[in-house]
PDB file of N, CA and C in Angstrom:
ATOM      1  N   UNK A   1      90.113  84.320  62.129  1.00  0.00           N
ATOM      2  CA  UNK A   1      91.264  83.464  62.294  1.00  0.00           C
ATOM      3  C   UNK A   1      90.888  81.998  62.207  1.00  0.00           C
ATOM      4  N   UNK A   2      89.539  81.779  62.761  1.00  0.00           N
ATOM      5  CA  UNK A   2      89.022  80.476  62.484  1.00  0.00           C
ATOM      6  C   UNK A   2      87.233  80.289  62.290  1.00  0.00           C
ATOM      7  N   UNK A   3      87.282  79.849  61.423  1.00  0.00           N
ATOM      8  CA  UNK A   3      85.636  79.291  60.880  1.00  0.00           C
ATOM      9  C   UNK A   3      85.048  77.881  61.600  1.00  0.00           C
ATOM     10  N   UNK A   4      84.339  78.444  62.441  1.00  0.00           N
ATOM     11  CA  UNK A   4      83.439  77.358  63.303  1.00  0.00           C
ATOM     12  C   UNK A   4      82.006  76.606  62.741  1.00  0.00           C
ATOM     13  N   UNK A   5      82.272  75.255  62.305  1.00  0.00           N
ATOM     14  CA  UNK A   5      81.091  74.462  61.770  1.00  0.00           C
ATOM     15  C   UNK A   5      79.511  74.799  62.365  1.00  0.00           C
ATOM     16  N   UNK A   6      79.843  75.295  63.717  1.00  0.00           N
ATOM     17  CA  UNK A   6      78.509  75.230  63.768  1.00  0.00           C
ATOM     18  C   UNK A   6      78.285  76.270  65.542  1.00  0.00           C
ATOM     19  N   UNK A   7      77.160  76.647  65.588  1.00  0.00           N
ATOM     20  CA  UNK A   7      77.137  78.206  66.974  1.00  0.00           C
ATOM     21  C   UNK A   7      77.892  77.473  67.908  1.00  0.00           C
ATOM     22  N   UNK A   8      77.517  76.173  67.957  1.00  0.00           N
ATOM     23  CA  UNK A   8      77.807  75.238  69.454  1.00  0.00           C
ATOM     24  C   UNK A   8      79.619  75.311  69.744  1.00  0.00           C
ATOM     25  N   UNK A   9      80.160  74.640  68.359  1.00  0.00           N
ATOM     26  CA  UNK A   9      81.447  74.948  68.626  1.00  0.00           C
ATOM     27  C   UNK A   9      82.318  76.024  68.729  1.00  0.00           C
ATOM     28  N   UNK A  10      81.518  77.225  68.032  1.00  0.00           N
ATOM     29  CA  UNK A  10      82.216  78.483  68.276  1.00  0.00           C
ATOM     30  C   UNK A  10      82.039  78.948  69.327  1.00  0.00           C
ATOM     31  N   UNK A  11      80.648  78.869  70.195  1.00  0.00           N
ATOM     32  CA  UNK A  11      81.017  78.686  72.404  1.00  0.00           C
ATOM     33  C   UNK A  11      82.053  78.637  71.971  1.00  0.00           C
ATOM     34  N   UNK A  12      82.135  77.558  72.107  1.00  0.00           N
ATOM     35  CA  UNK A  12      83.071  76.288  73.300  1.00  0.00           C
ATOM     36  C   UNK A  12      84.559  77.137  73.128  1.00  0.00           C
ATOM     37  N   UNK A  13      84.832  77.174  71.685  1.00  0.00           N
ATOM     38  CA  UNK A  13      85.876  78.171  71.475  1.00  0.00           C
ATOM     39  C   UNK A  13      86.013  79.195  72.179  1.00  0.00           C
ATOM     40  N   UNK A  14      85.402  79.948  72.018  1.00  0.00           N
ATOM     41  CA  UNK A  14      85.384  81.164  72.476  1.00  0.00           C
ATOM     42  C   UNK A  14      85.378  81.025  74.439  1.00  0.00           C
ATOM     43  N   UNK A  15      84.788  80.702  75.224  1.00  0.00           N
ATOM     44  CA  UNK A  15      84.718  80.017  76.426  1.00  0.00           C
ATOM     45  C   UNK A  15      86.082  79.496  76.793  1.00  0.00           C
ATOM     46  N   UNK A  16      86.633  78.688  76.178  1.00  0.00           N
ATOM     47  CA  UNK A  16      88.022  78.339  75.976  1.00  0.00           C
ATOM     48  C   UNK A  16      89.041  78.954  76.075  1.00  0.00           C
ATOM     49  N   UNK A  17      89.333  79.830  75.091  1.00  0.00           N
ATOM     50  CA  UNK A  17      89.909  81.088  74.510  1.00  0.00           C
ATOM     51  C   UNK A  17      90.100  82.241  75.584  1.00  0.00           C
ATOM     52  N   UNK A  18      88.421  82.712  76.338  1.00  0.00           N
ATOM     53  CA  UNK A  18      88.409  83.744  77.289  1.00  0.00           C
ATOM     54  C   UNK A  18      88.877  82.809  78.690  1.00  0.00           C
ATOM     55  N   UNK A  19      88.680  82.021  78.978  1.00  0.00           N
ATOM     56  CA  UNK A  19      89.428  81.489  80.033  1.00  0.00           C
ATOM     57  C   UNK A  19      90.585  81.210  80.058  1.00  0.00           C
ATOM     58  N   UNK A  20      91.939  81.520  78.794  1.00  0.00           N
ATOM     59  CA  UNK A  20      93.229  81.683  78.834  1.00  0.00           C
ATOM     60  C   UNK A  20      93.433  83.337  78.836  1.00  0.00           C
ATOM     61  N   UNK A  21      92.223  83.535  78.813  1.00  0.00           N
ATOM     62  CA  UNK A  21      92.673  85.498  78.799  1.00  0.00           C
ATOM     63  C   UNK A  21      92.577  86.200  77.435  1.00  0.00           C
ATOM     64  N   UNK A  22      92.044  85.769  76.644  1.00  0.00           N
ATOM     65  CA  UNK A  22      92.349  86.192  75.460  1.00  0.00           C
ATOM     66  C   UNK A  22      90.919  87.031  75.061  1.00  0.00           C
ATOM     67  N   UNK A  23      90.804  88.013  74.459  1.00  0.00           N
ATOM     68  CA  UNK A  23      89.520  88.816  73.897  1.00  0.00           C
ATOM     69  C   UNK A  23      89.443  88.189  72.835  1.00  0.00           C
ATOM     70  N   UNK A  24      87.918  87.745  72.591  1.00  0.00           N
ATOM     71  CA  UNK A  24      87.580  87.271  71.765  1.00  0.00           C
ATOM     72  C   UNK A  24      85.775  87.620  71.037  1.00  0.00           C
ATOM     73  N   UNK A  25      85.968  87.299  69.924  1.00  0.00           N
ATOM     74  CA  UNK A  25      84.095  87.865  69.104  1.00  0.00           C
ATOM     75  C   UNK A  25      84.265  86.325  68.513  1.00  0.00           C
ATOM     76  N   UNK A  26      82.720  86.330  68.221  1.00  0.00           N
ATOM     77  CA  UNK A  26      82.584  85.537  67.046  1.00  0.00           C
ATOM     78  C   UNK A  26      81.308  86.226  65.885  1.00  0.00           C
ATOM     79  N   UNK A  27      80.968  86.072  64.984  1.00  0.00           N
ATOM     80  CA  UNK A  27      80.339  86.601  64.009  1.00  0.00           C
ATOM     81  C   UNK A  27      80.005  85.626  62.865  1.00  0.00           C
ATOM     82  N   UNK A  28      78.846  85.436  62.872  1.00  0.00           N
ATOM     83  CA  UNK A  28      78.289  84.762  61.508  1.00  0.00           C
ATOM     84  C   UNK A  28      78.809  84.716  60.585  1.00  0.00           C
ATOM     85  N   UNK A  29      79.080  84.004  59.654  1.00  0.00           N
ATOM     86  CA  UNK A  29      79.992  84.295  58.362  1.00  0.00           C
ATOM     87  C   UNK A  29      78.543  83.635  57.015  1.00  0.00           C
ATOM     88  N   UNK A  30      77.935  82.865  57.501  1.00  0.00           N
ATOM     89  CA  UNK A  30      77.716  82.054  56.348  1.00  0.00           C
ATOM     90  C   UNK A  30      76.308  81.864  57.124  1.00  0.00           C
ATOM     91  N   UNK A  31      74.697  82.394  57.021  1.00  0.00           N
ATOM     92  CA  UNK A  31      74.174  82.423  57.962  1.00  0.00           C
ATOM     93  C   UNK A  31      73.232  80.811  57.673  1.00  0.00           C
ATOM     94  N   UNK A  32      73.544  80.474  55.868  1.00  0.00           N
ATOM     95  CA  UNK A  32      73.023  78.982  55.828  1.00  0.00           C
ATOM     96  C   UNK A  32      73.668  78.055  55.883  1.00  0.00           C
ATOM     97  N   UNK A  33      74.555  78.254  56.164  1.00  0.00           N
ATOM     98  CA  UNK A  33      75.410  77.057  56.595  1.00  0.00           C
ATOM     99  C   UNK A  33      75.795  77.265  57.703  1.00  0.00           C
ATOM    100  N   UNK A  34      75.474  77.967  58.697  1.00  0.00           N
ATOM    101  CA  UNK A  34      75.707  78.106  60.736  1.00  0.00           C
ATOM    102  C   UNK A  34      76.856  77.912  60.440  1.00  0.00           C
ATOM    103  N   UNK A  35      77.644  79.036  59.884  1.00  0.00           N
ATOM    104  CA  UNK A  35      79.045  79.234  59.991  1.00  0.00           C
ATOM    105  C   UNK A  35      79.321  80.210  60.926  1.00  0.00           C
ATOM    106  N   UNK A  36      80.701  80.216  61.784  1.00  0.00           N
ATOM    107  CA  UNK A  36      81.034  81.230  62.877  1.00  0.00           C
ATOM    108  C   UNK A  36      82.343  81.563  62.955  1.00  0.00           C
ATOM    109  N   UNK A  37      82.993  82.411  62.407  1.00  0.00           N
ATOM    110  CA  UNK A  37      84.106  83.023  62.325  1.00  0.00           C
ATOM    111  C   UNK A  37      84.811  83.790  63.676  1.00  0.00           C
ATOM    112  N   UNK A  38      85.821  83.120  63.975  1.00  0.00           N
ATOM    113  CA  UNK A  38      86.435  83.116  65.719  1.00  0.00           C
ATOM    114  C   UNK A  38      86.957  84.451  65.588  1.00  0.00           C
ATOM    115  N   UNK A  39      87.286  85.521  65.961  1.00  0.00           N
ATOM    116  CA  UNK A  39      87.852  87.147  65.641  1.00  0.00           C
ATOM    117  C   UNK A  39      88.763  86.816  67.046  1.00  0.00           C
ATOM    118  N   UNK A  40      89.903  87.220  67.279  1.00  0.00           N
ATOM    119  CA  UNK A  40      91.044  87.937  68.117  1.00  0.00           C
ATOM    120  C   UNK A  40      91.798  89.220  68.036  1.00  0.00           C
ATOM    121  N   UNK A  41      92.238  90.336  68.295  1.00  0.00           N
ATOM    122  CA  UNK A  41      92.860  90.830  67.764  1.00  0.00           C
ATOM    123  C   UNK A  41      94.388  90.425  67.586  1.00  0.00           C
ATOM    124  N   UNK A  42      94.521  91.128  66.519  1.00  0.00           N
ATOM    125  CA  UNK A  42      96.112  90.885  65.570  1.00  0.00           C
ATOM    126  C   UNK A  42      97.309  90.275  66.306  1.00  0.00           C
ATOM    127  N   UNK A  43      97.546  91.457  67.355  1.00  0.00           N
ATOM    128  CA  UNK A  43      98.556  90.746  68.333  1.00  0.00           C
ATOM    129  C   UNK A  43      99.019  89.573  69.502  1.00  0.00           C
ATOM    130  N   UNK A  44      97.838  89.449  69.558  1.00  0.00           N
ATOM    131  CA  UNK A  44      97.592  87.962  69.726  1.00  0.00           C
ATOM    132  C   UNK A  44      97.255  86.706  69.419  1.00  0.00           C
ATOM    133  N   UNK A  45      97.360  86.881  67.843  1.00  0.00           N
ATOM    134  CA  UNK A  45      97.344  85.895  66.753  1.00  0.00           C
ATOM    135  C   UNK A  45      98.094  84.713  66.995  1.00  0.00           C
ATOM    136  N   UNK A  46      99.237  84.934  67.301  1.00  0.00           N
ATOM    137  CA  UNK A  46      99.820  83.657  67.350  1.00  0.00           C
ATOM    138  C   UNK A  46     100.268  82.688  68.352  1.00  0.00           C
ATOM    139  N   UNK A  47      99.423  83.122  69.385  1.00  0.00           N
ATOM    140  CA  UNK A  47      98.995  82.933  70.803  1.00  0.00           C
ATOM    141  C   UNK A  47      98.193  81.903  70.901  1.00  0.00           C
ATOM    142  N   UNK A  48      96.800  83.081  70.460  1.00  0.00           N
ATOM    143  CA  UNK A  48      95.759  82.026  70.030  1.00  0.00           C
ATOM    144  C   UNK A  48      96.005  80.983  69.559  1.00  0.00           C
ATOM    145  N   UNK A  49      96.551  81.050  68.066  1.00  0.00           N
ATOM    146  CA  UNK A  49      96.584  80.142  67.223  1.00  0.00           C
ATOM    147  C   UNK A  49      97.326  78.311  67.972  1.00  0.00           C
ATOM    148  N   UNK A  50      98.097  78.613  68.863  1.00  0.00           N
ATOM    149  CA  UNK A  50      98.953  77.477  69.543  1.00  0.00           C
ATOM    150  C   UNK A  50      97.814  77.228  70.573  1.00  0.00           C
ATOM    151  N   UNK A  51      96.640  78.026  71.316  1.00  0.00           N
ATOM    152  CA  UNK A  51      95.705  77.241  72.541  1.00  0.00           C
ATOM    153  C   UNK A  51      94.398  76.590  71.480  1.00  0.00           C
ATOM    154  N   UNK A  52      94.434  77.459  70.573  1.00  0.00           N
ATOM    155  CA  UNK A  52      93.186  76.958  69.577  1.00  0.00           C
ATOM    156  C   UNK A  52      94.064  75.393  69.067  1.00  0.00           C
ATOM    157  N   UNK A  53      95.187  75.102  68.937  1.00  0.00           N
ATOM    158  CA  UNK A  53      95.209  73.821  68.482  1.00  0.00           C
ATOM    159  C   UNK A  53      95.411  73.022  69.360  1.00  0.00           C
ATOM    160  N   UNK A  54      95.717  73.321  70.614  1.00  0.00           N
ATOM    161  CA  UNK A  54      95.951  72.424  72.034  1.00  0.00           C
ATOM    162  C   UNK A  54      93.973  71.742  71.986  1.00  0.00           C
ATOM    163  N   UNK A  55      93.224  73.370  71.746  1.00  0.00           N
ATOM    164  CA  UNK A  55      91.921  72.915  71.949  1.00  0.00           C
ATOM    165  C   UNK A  55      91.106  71.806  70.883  1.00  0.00           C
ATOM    166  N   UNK A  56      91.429  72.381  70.071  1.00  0.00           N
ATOM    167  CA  UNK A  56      91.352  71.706  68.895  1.00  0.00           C
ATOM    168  C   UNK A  56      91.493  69.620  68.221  1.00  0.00           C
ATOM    169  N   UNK A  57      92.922  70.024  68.992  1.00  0.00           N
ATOM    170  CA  UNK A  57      93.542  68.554  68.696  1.00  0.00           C
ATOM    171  C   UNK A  57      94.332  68.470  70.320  1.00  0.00           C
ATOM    172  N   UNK A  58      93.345  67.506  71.226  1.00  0.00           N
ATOM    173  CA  UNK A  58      94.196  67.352  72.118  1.00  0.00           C
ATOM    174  C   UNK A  58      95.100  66.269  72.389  1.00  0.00           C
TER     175      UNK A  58
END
């Protein structure tokens, strides 16, 4: 659902994320470029998507 620049910020995400309650993975996407792909499941897509931009852009 979201591609994290780098391990550090995909924490913070994720840390974030589980402290509103939400299940969350993250997973390597890109292992030379320390890419980190945020995983939620489906039904809470658009949940996420509104605390990930509170977090995001405050």
């Amino acid at each position: 659902m979201y591609i994290a620049p780098t391990a550090k910020i995909a924490d913070m995400i994720k840390a974030r994320l589980m402290e509103e309650g939400f299940l969350v993975q993250t997973r390597p996407v890109n292992l030379s470029k320390q890419q980190f792909e945020i995983l939620v499941p489906s039904g809470e897509l658009e949940e996420v998507q509104e605390v990930l931009n509170s977090i995001l852009h405050p």
